[in-house]
Protein backbone atom coordinates (compact mmCIF):
# COMPACT_ATOMS: atom_id res chain seq x y z
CA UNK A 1 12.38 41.80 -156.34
CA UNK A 2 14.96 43.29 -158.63
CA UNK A 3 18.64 44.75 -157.13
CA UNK A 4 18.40 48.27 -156.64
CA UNK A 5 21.88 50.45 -156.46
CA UNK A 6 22.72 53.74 -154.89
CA UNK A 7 25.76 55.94 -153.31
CA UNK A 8 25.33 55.76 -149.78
CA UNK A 9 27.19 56.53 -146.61
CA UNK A 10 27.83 53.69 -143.29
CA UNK A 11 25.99 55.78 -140.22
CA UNK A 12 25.68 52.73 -137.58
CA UNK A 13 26.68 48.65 -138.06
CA UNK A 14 25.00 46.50 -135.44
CA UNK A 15 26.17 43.01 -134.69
CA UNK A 16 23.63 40.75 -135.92
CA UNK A 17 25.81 36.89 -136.20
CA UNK A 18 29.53 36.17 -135.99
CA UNK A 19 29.36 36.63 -140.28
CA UNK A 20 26.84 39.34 -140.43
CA UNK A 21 26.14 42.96 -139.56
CA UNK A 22 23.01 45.55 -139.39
CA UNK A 23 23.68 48.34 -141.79
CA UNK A 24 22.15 51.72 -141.19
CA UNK A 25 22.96 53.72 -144.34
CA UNK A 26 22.32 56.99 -146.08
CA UNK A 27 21.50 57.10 -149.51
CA UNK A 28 21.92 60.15 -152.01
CA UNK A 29 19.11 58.61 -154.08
CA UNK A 30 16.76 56.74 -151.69
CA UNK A 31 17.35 58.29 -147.96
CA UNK A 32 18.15 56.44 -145.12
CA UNK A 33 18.29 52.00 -145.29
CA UNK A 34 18.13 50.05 -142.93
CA UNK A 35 19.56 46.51 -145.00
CA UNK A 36 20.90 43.16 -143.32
CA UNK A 37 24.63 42.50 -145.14
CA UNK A 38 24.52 38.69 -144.62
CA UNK A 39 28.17 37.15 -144.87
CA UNK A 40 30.06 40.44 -145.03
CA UNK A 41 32.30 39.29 -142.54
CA UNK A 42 32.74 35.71 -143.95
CA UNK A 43 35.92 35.37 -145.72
CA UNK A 44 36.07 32.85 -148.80
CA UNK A 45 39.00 31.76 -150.44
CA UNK A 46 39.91 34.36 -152.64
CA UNK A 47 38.67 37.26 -150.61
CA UNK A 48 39.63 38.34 -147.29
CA UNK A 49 36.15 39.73 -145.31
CA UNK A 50 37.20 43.43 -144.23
CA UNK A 51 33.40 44.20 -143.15
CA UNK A 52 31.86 47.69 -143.36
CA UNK A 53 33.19 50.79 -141.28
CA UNK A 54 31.69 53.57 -140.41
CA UNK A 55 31.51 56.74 -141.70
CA UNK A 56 32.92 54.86 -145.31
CA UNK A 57 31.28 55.72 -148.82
CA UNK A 58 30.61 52.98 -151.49
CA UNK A 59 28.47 51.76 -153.79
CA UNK A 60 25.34 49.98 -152.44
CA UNK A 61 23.87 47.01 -154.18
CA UNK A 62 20.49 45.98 -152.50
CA UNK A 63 17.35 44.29 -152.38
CA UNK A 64 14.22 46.50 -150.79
CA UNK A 65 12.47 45.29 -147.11
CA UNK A 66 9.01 44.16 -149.02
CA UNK A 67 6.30 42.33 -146.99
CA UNK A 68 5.99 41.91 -143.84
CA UNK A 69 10.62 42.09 -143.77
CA UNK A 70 11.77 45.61 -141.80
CA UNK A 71 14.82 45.10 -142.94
CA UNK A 72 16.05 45.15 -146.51
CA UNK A 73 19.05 43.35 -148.10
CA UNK A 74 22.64 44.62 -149.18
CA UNK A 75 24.03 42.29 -152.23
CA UNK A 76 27.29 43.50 -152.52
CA UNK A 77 28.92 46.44 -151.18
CA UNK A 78 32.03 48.57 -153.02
CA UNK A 79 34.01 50.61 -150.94
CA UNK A 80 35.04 54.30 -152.63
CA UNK A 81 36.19 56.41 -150.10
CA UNK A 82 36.91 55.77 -145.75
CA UNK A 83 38.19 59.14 -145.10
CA UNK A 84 40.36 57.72 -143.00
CA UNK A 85 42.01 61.22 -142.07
CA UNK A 86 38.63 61.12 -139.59
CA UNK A 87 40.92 58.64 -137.30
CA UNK A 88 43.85 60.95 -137.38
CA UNK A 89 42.22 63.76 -134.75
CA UNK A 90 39.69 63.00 -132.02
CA UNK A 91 37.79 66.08 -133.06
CA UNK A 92 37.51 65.08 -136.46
CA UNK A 93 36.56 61.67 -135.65
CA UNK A 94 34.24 62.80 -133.48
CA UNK A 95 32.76 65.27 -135.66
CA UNK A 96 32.17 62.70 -138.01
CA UNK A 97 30.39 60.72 -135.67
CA UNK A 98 28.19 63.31 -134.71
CA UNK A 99 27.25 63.99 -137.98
CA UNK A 100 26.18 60.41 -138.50
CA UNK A 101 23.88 60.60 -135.46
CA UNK A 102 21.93 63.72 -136.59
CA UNK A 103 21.16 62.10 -139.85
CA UNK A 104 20.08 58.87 -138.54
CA UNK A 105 17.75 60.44 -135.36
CA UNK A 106 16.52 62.58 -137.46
CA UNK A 107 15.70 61.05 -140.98
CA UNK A 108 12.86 58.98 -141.97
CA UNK A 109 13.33 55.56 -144.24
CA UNK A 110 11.13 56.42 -147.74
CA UNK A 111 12.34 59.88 -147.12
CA UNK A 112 15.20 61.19 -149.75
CA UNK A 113 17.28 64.45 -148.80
CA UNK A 114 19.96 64.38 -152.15
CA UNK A 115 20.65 68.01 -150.61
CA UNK A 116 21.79 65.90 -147.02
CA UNK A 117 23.62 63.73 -148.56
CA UNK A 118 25.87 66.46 -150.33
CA UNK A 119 26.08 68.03 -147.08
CA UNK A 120 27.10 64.99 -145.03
CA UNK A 121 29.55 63.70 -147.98
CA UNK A 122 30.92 66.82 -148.17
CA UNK A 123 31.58 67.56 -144.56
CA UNK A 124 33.18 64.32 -144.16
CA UNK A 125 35.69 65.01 -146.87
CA UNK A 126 36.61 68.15 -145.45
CA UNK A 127 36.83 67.19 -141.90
CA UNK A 128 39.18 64.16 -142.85
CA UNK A 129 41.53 67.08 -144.63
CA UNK A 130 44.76 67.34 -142.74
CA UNK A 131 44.56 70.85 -140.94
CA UNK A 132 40.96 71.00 -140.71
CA UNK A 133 39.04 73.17 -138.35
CA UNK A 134 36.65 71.65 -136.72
CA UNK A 135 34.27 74.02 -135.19
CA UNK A 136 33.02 76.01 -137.87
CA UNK A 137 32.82 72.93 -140.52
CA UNK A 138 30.26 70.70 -138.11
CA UNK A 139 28.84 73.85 -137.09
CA UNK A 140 28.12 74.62 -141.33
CA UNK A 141 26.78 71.31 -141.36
CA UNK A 142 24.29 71.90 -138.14
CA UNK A 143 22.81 74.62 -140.07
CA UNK A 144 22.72 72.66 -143.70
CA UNK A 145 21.15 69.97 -141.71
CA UNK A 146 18.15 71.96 -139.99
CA UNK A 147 17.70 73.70 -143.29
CA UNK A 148 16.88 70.31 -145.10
CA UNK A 149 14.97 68.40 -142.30
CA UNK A 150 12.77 71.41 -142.10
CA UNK A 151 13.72 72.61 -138.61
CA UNK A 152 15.88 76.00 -139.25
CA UNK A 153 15.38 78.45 -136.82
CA UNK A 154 14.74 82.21 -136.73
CA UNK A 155 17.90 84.05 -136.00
CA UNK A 156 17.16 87.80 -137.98
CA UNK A 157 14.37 88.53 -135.59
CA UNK A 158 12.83 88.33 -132.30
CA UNK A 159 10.70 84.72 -132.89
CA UNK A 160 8.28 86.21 -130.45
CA UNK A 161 7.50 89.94 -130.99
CA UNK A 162 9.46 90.35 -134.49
CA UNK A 163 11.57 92.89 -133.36
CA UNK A 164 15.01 93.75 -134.26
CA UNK A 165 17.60 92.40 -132.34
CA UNK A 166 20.42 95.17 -131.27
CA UNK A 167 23.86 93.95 -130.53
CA UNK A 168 24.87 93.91 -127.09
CA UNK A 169 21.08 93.48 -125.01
CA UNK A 170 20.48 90.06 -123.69
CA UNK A 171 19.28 87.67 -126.03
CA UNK A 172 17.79 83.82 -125.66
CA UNK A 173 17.55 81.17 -127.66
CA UNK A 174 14.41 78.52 -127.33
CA UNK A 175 13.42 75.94 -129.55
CA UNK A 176 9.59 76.06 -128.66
CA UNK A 177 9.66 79.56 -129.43
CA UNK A 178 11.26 78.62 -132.69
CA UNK A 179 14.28 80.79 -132.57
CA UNK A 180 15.87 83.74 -130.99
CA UNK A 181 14.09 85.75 -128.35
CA UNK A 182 14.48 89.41 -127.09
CA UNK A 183 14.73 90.15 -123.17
CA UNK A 184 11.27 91.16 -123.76
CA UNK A 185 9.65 87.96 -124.96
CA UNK A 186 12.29 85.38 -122.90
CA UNK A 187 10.40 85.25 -119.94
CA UNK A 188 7.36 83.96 -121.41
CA UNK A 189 9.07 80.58 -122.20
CA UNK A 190 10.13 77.83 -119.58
CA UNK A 191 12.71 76.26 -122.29
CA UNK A 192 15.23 78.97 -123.30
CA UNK A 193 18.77 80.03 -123.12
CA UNK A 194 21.11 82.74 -122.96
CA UNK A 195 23.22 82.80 -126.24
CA UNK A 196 26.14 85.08 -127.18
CA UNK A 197 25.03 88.44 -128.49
CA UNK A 198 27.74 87.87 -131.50
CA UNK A 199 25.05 85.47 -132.99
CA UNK A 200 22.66 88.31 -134.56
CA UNK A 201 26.20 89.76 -136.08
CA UNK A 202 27.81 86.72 -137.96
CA UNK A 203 27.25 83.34 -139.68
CA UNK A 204 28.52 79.44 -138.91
CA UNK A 205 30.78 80.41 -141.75
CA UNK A 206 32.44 83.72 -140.27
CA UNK A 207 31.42 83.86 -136.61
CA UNK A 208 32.79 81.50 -134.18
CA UNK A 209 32.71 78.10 -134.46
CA UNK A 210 31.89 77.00 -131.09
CA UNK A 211 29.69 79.52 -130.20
CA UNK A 212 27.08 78.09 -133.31
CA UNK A 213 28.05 74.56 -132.52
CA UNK A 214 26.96 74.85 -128.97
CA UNK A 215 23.86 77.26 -130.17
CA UNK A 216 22.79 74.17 -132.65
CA UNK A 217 23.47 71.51 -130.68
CA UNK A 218 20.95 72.79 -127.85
CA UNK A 219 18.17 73.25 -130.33
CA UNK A 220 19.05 69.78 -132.01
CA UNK A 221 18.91 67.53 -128.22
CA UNK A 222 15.32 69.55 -127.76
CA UNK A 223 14.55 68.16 -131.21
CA UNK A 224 15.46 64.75 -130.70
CA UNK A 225 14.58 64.77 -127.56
CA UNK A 226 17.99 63.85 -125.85
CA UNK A 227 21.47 64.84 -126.78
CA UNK A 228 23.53 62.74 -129.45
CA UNK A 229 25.82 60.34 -127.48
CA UNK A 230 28.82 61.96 -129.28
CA UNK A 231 27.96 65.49 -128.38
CA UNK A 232 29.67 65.50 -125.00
CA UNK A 233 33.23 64.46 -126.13
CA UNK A 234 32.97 66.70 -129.22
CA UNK A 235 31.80 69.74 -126.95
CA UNK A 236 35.01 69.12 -124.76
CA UNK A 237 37.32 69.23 -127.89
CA UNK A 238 36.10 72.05 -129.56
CA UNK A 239 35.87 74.70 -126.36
CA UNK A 240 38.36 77.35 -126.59
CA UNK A 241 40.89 76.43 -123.90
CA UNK A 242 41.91 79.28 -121.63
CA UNK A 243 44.89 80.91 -121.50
């Protein structure tokens, strides 16, 4: 089959021999791949084997999984960018991580999002910026995310009954329902939560960080189904410490 080529982003390695990894990668062209990088840890005389990292962005040489194979295979590999300012702050790094996690639970192979891999290639460049603030970047990325895996929810209205939602009256989020829910409509659904009020009043991108982050990341675990393994750490960096 002939070498096909494509930017794509490292979202999970798995050990497969002491020379050769499991690449789970994210394509701008073709989506998520799934390849076998035989060797790329097998240094020859005139080139010292670095592997792959995570959360780097290269060029992707590769040969397509065809017959019965479920895994395709990477030719060559060139790196163009590690934002390595990721391992300077836990909450970046972990950001980053998280970011790679959503993609890959939630993204098909044979399925191209170009508009995802924008997102994700952009959020990683701005979360490996020195100074960055966390909470409102992955919480941006949260929303670009449901918006191009089909999953956004309604936030203008009452899911439910359609009516307007008024600052300051109790207000629930469920991901059954679809969205937000007045105090009218909440107890009709097991699987719900209380959300801040502020939500009907601001955006990821001028509300508060945390408060969206926490908001998406409830209605992303009921969409996968359980909660991304780097949620929990990220959660604990990003909450507001009291003073």
């Amino acid at each position: 089959m002939p070498i096909e080529r494509d930017e794509a982003i490292v979202l999970r390695l798995t050990e497969y021999s002491e020379t050769s990894q499991i690449a789970t990668l994210f394509a701008a062209r073709v989506g998520l791949l799934r390849l076998i990088a035989k060797g790329i840890k097998r240094g020859t005389a005139k080139r010292v084997a670095a592997g792959l990292d995570l959360l780097e962005y290269g060029q992707v040489h590769f040969v397509p999984a065809h017959g019965d194979a479920t895994l395709g295979t990477m030719t060559e590999w060139s790196q163009r960018d590690t934002f390595s300012g990721l391992r300077r702050a836990l909450p970046r790094l972990y950001a980053g991580l998280y970011s790679a996690e959503l993609v890959t639970a939630l993204t098909e192979e044979d399925d191209p999002h170009p508009e995802l891999f924008e997102a994700l290639h952009t959020v990683l460049g701005e979360l490996a910026a020195d100074g960055a603030v966390v909470a409102p970047l992955i919480a941006r990325f949260q929303a670009d995310f449901l918006n191009a895996v089909g999953y956004t929810p309604v936030l203008d209205e009452c899911v439910s009954c359609h009516a307007e939602l008024r600052p300051g009256e109790p207000l629930y989020f469920s991901t059954a329902a679809g969205g937000l829910l007045c105090r009218d409509c909440e107890m009709h659904y097991v699987e719900k939560q209380r959300v801040s009020p502020a939500i009907i009043t601001s955006t990821p991108q001028t509300g508060d960080g945390y408060t969206w982050f926490t908001l998406f990341d409830y209605h992303l675990r009921n969409l996968v189904g359980r909660r991304m393994k780097s949620a929990p750490q990220l959660d604990t960096l990003l909450k507001p410490r009291r003073t």
